[in-house]
N, C-alpha and C. Protein backbone atom coordinates (compact mmCIF):
# COMPACT_ATOMS: atom_id res chain seq x y z
N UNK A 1 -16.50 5.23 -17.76
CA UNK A 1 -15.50 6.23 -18.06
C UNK A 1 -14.50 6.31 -16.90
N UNK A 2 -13.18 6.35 -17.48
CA UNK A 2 -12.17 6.25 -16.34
C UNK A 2 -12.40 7.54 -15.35
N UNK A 3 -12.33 7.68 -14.02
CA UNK A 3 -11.59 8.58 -13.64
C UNK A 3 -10.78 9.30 -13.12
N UNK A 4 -9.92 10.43 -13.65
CA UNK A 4 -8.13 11.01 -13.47
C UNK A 4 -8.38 11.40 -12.25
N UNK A 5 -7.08 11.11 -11.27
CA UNK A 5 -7.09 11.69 -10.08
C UNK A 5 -5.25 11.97 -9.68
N UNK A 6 -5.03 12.47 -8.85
CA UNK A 6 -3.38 12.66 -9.01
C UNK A 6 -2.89 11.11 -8.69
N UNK A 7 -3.85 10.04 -8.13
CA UNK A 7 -3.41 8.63 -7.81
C UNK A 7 -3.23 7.67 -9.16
N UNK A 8 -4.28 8.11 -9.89
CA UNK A 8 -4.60 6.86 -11.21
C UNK A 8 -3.26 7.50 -12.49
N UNK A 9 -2.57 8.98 -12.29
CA UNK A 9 -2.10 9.49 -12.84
C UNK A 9 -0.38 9.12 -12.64
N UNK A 10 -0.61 8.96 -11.29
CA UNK A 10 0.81 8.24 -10.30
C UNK A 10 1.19 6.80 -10.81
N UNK A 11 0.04 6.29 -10.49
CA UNK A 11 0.35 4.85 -10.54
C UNK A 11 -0.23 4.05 -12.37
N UNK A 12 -0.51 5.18 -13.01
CA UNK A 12 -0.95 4.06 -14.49
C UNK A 12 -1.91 3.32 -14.35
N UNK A 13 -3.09 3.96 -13.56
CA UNK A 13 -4.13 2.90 -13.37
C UNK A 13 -5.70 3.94 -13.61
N UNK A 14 -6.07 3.34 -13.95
CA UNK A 14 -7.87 3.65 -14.83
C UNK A 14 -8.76 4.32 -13.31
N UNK A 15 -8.77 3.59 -12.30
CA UNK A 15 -9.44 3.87 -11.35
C UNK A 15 -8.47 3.36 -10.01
N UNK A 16 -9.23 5.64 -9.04
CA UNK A 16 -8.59 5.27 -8.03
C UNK A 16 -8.62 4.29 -7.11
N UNK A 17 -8.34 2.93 -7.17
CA UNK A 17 -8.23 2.36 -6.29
C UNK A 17 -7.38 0.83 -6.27
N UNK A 18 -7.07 0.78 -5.02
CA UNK A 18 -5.61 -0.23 -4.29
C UNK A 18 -6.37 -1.30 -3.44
N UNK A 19 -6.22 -2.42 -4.21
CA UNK A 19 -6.04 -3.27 -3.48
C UNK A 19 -5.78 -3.69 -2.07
N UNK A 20 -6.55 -3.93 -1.40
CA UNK A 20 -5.94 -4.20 0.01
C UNK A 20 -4.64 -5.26 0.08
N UNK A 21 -3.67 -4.99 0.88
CA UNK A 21 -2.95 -6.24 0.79
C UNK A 21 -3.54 -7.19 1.95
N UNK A 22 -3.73 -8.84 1.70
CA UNK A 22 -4.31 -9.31 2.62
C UNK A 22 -3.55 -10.78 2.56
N UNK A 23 -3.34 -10.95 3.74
CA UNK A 23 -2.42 -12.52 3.56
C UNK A 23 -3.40 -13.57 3.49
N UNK A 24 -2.65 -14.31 2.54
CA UNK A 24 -3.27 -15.63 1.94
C UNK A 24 -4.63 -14.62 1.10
N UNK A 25 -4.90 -14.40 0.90
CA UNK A 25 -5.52 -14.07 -0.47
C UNK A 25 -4.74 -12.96 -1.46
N UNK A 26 -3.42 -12.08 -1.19
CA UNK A 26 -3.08 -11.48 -2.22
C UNK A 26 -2.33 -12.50 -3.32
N UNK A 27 -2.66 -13.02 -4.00
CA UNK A 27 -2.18 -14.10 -4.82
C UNK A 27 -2.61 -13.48 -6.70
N UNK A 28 -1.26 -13.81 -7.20
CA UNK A 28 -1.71 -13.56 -8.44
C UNK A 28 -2.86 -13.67 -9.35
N UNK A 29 -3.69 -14.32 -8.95
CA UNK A 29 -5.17 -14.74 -9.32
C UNK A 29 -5.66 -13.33 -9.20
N UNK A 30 -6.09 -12.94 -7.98
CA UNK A 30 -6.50 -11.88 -7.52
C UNK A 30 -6.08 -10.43 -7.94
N UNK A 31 -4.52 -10.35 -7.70
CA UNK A 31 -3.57 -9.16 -8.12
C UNK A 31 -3.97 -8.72 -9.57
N UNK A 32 -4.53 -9.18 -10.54
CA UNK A 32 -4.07 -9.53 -12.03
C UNK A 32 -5.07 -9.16 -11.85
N UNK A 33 -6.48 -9.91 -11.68
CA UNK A 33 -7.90 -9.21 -11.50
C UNK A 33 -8.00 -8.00 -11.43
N UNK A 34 -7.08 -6.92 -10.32
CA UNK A 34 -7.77 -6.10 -10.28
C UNK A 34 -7.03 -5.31 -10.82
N UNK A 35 -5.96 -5.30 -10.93
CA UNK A 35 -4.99 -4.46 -12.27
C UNK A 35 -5.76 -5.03 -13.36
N UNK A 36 -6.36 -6.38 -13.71
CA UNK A 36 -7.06 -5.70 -15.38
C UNK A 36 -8.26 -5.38 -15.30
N UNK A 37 -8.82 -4.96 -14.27
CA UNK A 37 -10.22 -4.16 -14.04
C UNK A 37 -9.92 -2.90 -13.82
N UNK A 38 -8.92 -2.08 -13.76
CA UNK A 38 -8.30 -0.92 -14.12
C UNK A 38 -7.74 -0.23 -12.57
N UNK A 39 -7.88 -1.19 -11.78
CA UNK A 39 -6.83 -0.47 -10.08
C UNK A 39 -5.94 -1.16 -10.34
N UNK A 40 -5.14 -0.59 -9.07
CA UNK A 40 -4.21 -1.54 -8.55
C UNK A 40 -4.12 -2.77 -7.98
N UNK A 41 -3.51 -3.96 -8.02
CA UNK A 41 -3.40 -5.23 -7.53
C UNK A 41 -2.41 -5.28 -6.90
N UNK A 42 -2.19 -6.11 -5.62
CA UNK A 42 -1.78 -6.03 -4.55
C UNK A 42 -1.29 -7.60 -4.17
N UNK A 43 -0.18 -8.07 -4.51
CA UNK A 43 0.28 -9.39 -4.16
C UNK A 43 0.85 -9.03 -2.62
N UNK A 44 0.56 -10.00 -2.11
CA UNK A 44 1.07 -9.65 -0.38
C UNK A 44 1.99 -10.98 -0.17
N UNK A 45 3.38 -10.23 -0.13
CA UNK A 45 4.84 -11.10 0.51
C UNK A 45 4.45 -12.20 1.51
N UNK A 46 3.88 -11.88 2.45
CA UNK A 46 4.39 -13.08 3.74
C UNK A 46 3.28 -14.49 3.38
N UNK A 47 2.66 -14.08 2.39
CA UNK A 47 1.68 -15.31 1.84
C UNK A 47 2.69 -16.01 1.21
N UNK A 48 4.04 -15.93 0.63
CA UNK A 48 4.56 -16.36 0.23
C UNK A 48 5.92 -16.95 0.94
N UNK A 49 6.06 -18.41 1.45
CA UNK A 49 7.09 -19.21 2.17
C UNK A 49 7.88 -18.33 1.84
N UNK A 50 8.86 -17.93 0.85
CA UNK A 50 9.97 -17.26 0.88
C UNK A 50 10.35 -16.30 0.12
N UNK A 51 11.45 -15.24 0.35
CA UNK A 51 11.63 -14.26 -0.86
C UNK A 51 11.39 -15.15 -2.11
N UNK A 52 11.80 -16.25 -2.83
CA UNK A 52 12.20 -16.80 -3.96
C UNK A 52 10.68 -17.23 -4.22
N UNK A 53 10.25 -17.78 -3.38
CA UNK A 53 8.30 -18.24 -3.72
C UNK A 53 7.86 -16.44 -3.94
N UNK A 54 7.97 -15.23 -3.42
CA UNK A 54 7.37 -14.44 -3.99
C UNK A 54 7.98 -14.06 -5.19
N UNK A 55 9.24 -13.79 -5.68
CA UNK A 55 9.65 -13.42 -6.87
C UNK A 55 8.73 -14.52 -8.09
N UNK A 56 8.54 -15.59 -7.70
CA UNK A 56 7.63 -16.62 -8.63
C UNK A 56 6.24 -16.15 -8.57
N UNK A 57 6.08 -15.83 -7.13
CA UNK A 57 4.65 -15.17 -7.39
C UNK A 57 4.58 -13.91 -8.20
N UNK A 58 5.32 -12.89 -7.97
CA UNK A 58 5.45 -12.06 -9.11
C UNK A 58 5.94 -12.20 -10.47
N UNK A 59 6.68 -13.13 -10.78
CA UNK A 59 6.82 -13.65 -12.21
C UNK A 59 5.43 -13.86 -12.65
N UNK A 60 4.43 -14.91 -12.10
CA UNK A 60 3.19 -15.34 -12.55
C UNK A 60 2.60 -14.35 -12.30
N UNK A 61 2.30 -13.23 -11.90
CA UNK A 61 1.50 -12.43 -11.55
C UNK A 61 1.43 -11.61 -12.92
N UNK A 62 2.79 -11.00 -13.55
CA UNK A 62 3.34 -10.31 -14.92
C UNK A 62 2.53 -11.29 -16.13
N UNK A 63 2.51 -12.70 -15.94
CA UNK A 63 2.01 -13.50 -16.95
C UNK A 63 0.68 -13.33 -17.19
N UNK A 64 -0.41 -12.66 -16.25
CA UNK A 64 -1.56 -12.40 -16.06
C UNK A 64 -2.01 -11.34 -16.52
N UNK A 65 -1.27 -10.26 -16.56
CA UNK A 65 -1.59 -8.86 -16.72
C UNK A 65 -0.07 -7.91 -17.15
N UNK A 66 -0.53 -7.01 -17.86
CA UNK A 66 0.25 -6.23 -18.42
C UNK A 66 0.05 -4.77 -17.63
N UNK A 67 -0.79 -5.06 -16.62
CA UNK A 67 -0.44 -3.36 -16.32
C UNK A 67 -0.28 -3.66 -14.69
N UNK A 68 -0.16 -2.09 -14.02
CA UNK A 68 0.68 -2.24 -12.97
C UNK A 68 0.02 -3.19 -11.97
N UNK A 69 0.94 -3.78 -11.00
CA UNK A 69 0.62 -4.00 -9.67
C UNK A 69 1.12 -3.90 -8.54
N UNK A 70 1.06 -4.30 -7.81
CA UNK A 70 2.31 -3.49 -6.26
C UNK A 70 2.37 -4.86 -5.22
N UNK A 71 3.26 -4.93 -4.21
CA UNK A 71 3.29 -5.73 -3.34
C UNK A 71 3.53 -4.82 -2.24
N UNK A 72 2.25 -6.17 -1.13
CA UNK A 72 2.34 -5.79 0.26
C UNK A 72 3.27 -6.04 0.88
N UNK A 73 4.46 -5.28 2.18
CA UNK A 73 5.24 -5.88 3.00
C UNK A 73 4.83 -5.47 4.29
N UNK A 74 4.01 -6.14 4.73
CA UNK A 74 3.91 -6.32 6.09
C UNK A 74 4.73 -6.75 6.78
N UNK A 75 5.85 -5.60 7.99
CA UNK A 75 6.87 -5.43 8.79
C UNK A 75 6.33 -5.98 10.35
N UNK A 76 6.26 -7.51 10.60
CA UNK A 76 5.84 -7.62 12.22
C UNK A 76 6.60 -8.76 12.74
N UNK A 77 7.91 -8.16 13.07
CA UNK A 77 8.73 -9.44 13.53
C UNK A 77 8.23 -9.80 14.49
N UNK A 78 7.77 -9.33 15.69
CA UNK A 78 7.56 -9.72 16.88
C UNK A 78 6.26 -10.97 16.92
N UNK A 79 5.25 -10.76 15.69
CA UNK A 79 4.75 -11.71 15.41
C UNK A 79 4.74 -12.66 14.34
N UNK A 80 5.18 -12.41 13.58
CA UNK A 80 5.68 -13.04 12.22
C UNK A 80 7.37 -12.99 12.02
N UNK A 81 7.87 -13.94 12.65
CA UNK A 81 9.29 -14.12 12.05
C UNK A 81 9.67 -13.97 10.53
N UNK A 82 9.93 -13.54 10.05
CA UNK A 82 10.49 -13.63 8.16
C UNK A 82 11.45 -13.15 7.73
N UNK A 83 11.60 -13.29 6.77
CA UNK A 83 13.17 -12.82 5.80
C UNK A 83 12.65 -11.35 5.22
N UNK A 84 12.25 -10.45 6.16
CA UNK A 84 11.61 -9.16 5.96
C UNK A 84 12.83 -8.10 4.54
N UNK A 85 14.05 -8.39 5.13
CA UNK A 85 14.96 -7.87 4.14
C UNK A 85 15.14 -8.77 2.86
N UNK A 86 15.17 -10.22 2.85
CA UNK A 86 15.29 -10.65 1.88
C UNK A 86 13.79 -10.20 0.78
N UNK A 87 12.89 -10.56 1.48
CA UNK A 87 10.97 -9.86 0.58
C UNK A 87 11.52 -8.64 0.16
N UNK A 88 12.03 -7.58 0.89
CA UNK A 88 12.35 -6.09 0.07
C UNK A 88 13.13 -6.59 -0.87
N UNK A 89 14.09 -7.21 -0.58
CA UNK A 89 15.59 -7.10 -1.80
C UNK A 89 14.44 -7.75 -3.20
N UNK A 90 14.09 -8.36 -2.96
CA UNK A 90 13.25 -9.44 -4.64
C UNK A 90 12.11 -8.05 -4.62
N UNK A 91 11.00 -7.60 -4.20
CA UNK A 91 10.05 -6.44 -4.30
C UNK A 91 11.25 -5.93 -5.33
N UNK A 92 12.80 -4.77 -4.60
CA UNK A 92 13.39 -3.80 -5.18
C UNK A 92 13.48 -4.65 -6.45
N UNK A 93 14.01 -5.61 -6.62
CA UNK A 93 15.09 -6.45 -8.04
C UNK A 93 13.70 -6.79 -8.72
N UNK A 94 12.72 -6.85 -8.88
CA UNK A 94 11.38 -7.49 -9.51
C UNK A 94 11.18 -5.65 -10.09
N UNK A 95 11.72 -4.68 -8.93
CA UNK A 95 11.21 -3.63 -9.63
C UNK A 95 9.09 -3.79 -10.07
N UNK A 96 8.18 -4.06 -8.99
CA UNK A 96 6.58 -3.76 -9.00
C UNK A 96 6.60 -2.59 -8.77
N UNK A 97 5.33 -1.99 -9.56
CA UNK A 97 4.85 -1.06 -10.04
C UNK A 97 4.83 0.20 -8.59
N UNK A 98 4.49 -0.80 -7.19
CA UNK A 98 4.36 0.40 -5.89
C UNK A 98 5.11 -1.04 -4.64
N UNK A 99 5.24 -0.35 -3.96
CA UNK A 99 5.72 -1.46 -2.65
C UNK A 99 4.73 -0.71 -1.62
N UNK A 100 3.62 -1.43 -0.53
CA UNK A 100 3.02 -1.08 0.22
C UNK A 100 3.90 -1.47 1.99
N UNK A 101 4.17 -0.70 2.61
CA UNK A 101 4.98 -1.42 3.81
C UNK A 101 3.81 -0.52 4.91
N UNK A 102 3.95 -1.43 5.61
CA UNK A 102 2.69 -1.54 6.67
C UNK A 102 3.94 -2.52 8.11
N UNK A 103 3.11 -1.69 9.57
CA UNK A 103 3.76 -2.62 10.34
C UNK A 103 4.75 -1.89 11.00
N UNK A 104 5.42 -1.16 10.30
CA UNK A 104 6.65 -0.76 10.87
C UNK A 104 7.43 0.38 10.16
N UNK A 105 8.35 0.90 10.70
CA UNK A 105 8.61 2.42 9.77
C UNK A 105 9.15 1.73 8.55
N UNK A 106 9.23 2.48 7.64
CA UNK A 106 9.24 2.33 6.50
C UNK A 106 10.86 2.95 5.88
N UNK A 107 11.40 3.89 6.45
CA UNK A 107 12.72 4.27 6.55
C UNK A 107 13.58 3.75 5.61
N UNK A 108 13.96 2.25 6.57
CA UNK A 108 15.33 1.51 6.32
C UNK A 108 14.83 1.16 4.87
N UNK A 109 13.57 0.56 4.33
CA UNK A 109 13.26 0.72 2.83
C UNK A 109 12.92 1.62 1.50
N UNK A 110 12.96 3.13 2.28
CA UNK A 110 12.51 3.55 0.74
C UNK A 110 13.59 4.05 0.08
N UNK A 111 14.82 4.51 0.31
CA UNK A 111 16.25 4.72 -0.42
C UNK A 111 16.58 2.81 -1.33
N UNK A 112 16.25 1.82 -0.21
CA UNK A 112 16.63 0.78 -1.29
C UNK A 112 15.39 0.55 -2.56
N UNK A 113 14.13 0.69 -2.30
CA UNK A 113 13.65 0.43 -3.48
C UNK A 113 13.63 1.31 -4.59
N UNK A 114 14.01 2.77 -3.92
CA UNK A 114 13.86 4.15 -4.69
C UNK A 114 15.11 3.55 -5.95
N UNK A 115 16.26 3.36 -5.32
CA UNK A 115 17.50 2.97 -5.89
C UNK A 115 17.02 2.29 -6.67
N UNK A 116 16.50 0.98 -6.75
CA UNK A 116 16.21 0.06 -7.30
C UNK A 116 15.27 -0.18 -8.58
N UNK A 117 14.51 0.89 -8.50
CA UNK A 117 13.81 1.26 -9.90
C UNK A 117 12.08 0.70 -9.03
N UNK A 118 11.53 0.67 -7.62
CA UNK A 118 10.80 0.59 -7.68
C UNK A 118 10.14 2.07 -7.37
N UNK A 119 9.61 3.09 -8.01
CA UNK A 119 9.63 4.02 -7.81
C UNK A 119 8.34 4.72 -7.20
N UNK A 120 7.73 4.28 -6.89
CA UNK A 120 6.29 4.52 -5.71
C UNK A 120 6.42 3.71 -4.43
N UNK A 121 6.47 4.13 -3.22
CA UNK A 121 6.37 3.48 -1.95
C UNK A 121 5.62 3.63 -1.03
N UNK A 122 4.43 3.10 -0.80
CA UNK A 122 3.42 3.87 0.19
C UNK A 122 3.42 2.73 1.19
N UNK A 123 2.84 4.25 2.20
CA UNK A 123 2.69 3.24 3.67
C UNK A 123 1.64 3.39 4.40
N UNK A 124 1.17 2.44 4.92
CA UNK A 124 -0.17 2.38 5.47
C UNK A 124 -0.25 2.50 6.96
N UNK A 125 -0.97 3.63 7.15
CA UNK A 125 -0.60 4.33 8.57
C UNK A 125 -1.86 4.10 9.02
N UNK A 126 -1.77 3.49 10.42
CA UNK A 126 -2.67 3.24 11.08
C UNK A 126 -3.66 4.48 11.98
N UNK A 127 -2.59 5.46 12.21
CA UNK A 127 -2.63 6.90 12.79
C UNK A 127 -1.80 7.59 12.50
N UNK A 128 -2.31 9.03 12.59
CA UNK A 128 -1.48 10.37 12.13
C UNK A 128 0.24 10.25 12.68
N UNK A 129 0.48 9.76 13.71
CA UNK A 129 1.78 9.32 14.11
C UNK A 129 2.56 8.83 13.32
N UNK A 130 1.48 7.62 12.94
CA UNK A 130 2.73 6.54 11.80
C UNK A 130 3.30 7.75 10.65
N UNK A 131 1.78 8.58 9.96
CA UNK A 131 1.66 8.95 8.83
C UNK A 131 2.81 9.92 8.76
N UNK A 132 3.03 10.78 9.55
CA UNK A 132 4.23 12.12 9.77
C UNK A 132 5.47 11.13 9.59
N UNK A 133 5.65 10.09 10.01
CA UNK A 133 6.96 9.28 10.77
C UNK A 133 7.16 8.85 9.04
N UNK A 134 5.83 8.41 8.64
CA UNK A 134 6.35 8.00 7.11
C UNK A 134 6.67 9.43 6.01
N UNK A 135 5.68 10.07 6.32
CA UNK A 135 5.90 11.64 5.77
C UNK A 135 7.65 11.77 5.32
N UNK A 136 8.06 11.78 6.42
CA UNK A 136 9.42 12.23 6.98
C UNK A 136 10.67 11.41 6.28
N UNK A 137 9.97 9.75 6.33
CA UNK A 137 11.59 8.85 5.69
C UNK A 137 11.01 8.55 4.52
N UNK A 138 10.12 9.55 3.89
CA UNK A 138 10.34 10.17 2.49
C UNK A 138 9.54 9.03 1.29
N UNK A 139 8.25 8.28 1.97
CA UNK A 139 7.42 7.86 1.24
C UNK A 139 6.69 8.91 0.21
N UNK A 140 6.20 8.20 -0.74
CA UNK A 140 5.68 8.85 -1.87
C UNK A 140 3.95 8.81 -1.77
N UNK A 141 3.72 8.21 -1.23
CA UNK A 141 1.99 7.91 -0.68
C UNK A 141 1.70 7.30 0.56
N UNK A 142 1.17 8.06 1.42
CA UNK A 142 0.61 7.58 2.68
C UNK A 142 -1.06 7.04 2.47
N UNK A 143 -1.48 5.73 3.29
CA UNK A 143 -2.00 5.20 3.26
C UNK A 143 -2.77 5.30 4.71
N UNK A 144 -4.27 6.06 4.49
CA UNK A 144 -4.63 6.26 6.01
C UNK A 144 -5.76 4.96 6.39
N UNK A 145 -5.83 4.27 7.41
CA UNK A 145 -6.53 3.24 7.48
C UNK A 145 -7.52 3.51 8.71
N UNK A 146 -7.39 4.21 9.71
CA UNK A 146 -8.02 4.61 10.45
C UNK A 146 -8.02 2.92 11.86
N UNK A 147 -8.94 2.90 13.01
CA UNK A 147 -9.03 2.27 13.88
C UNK A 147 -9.79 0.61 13.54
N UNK A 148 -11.00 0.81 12.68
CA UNK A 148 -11.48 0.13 11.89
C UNK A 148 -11.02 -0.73 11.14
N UNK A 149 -9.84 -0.44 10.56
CA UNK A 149 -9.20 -1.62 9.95
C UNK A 149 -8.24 -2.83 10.68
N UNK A 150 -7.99 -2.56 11.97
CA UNK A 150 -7.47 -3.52 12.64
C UNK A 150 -5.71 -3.52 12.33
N UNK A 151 -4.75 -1.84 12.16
CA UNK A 151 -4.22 -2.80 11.68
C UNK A 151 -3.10 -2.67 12.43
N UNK A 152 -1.69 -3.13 12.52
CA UNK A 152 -0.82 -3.65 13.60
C UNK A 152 -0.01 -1.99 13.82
N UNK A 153 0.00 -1.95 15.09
CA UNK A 153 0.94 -0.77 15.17
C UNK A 153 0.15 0.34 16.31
N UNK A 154 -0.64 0.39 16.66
CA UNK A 154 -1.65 1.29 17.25
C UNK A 154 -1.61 1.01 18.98
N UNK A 155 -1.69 2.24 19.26
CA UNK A 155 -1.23 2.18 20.88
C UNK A 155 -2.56 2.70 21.64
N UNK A 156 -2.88 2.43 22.86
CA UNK A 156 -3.85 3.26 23.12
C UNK A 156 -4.27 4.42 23.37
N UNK A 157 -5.42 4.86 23.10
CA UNK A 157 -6.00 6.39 22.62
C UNK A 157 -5.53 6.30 20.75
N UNK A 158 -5.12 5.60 20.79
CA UNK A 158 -5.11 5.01 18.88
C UNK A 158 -6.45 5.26 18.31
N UNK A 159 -7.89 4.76 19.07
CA UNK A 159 -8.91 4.26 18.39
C UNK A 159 -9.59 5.20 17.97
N UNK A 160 -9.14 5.65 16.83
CA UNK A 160 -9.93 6.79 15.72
C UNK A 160 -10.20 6.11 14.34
N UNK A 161 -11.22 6.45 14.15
CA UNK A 161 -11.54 6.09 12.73
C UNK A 161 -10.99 6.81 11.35
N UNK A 162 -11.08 6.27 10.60
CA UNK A 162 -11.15 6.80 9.28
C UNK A 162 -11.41 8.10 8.89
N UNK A 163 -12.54 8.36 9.08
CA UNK A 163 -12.59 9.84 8.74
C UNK A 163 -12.42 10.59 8.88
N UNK A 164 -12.11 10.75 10.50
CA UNK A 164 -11.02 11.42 11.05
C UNK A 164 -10.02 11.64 10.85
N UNK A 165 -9.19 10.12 11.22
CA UNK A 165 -7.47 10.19 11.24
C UNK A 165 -7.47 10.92 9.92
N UNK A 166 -8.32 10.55 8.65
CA UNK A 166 -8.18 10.83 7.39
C UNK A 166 -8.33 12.70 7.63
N UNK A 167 -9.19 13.60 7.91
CA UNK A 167 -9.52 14.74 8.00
C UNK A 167 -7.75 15.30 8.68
N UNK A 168 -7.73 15.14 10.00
CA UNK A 168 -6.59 15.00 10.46
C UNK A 168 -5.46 15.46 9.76
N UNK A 169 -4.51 13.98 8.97
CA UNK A 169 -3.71 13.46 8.21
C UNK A 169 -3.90 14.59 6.64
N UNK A 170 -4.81 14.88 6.23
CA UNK A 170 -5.56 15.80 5.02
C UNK A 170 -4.68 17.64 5.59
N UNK A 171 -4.97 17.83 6.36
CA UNK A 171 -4.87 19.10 7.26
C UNK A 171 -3.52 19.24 7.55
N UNK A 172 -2.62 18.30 7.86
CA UNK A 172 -0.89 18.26 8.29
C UNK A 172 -0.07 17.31 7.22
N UNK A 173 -0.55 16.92 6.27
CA UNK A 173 0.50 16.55 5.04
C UNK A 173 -0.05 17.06 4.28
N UNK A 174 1.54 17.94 3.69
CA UNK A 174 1.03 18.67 2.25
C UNK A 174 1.82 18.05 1.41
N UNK A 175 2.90 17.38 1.46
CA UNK A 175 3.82 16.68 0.53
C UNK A 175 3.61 15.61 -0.40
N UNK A 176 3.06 14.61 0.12
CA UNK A 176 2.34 13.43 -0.25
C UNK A 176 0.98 13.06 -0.75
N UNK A 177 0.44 12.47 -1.58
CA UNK A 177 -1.08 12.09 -1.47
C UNK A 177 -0.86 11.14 -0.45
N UNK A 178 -2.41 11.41 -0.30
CA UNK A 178 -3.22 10.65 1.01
C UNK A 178 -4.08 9.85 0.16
N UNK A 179 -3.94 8.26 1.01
CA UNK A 179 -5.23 7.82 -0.06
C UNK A 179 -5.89 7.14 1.50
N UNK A 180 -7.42 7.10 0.97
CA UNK A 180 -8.66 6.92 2.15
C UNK A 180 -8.72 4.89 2.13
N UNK A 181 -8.25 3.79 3.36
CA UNK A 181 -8.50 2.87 2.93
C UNK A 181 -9.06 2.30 4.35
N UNK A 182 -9.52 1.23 4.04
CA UNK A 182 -10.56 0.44 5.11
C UNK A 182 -12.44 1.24 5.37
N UNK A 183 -13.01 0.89 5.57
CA UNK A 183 -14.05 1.10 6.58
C UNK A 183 -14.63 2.11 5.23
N UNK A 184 -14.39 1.46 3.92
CA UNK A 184 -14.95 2.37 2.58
C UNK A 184 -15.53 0.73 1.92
N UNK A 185 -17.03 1.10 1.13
CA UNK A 185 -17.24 0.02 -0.04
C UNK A 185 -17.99 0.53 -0.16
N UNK A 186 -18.36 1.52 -0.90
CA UNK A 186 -19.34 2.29 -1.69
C UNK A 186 -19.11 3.23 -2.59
N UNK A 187 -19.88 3.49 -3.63
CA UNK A 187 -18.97 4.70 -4.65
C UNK A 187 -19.64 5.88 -3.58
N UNK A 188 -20.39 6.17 -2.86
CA UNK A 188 -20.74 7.63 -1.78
C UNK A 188 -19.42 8.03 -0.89
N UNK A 189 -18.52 6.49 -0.26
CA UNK A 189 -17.65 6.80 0.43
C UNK A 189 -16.07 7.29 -0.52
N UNK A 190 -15.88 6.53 -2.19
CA UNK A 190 -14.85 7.23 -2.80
C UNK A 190 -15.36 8.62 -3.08
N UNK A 191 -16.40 8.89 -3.08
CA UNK A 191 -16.80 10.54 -3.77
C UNK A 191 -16.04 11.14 -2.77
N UNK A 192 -16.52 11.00 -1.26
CA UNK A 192 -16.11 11.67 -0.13
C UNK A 192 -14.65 11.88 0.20
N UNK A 193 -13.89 10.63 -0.08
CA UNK A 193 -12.78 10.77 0.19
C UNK A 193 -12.13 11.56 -1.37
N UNK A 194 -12.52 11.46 -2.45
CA UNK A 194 -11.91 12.46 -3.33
C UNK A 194 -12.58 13.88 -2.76
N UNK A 195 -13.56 14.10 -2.72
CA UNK A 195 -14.12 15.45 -2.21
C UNK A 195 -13.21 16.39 -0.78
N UNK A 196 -12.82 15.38 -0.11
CA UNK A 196 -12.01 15.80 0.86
C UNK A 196 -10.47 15.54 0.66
N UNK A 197 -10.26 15.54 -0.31
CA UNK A 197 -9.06 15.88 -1.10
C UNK A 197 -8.27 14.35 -1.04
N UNK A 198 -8.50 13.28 -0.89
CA UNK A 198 -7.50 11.60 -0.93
C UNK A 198 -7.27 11.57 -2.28
């Protein structure tokens, strides 16, 4: 039995849960999987040589499945050189179901995809810092990952976990859902994080 949460209600999906975006494995194979197992699927941009190889990856991805899926944009010039604006412009013009931006503020993108008809934008905050900073340039879902997940952006005295940053982040955003990700694989740990309001 499905179950409704203000996330599965947001995004057109059976069960709360998102895909990690992960390079070299978010690939339409995968994406399609888990959008037709009733979450979200998660094609991740920089797996893909170029804006034009991901718009193909999202063409094939649509051929797989009929219900939603979202793409990752992982923002890390300093270590990953890429066509970071060209990946948004094809994400906005492909119009996917959510855009995940991770890495870096999220700002300079959510007026272009908002425009653009992609109309969910979440960001995956490594700490309560990122999460306010995304709060603010007007994301639609913050994404709390805690210390555990490794993920780029975190300074030191950063190293808090999950349940925390998540408790935290729960307590000082009232605007946005919060959704609980990393350092979870159990249905005990989704109870908890719906129980504590994600």
């Amino acid at each position: 039995m499905p179950l409704k949460t203000a996330l599965t209600e947001m995004l057109g999906i059976e069960h709360p849960i998102i895909q990690g975006g992960m390079q070299y494995v978010g690939y339409a194979e995968m994406a399609s999987a888990v959008s037709n197992a009733g979450g979200l699927g998660i094609l991740t941009a920089l797996t893909q040589a170029t804006p034009e190889d991901l718009r193909k990856e999202i063409l094939r991805c649509r051929s797989m499945t009929d219900k939603p899926f979202g793409v990752n944009l992982t923002i890390l010039p300093s270590l990953i050189p890429a066509d970071y604006d060209g990946f948004a412009k094809i994400i906005a013009e492909e119009k996917v179901a959510m855009v995940e931006i991770t890495g870096a503020n999220p700002a300079k993108y959510v007026p272009i995809m908002h425009a653009n008809g992609v109309t969910k934008v979440l960001h995956k905050s490594a700490n309560l810092r990122h999460a306010l900073k995304a709060e603010k340039a007007g994301v639609d879902l913050i994404e709390i990952v805690g210390y555990e997940a490794s993920i780029a952006g975190g300074q030191p005295g950063d190293e808090i976990g999950l349940w925390v940053t998540l408790t935290l982040a729960l307590e000082k955003i009232k605007t946005v859902p919060i959704i609980a990700s990393g350092a979870s694989a159990t249905g005990r740990q989704l109870a908890a994080a719906l129980a504590m309001g994600a």
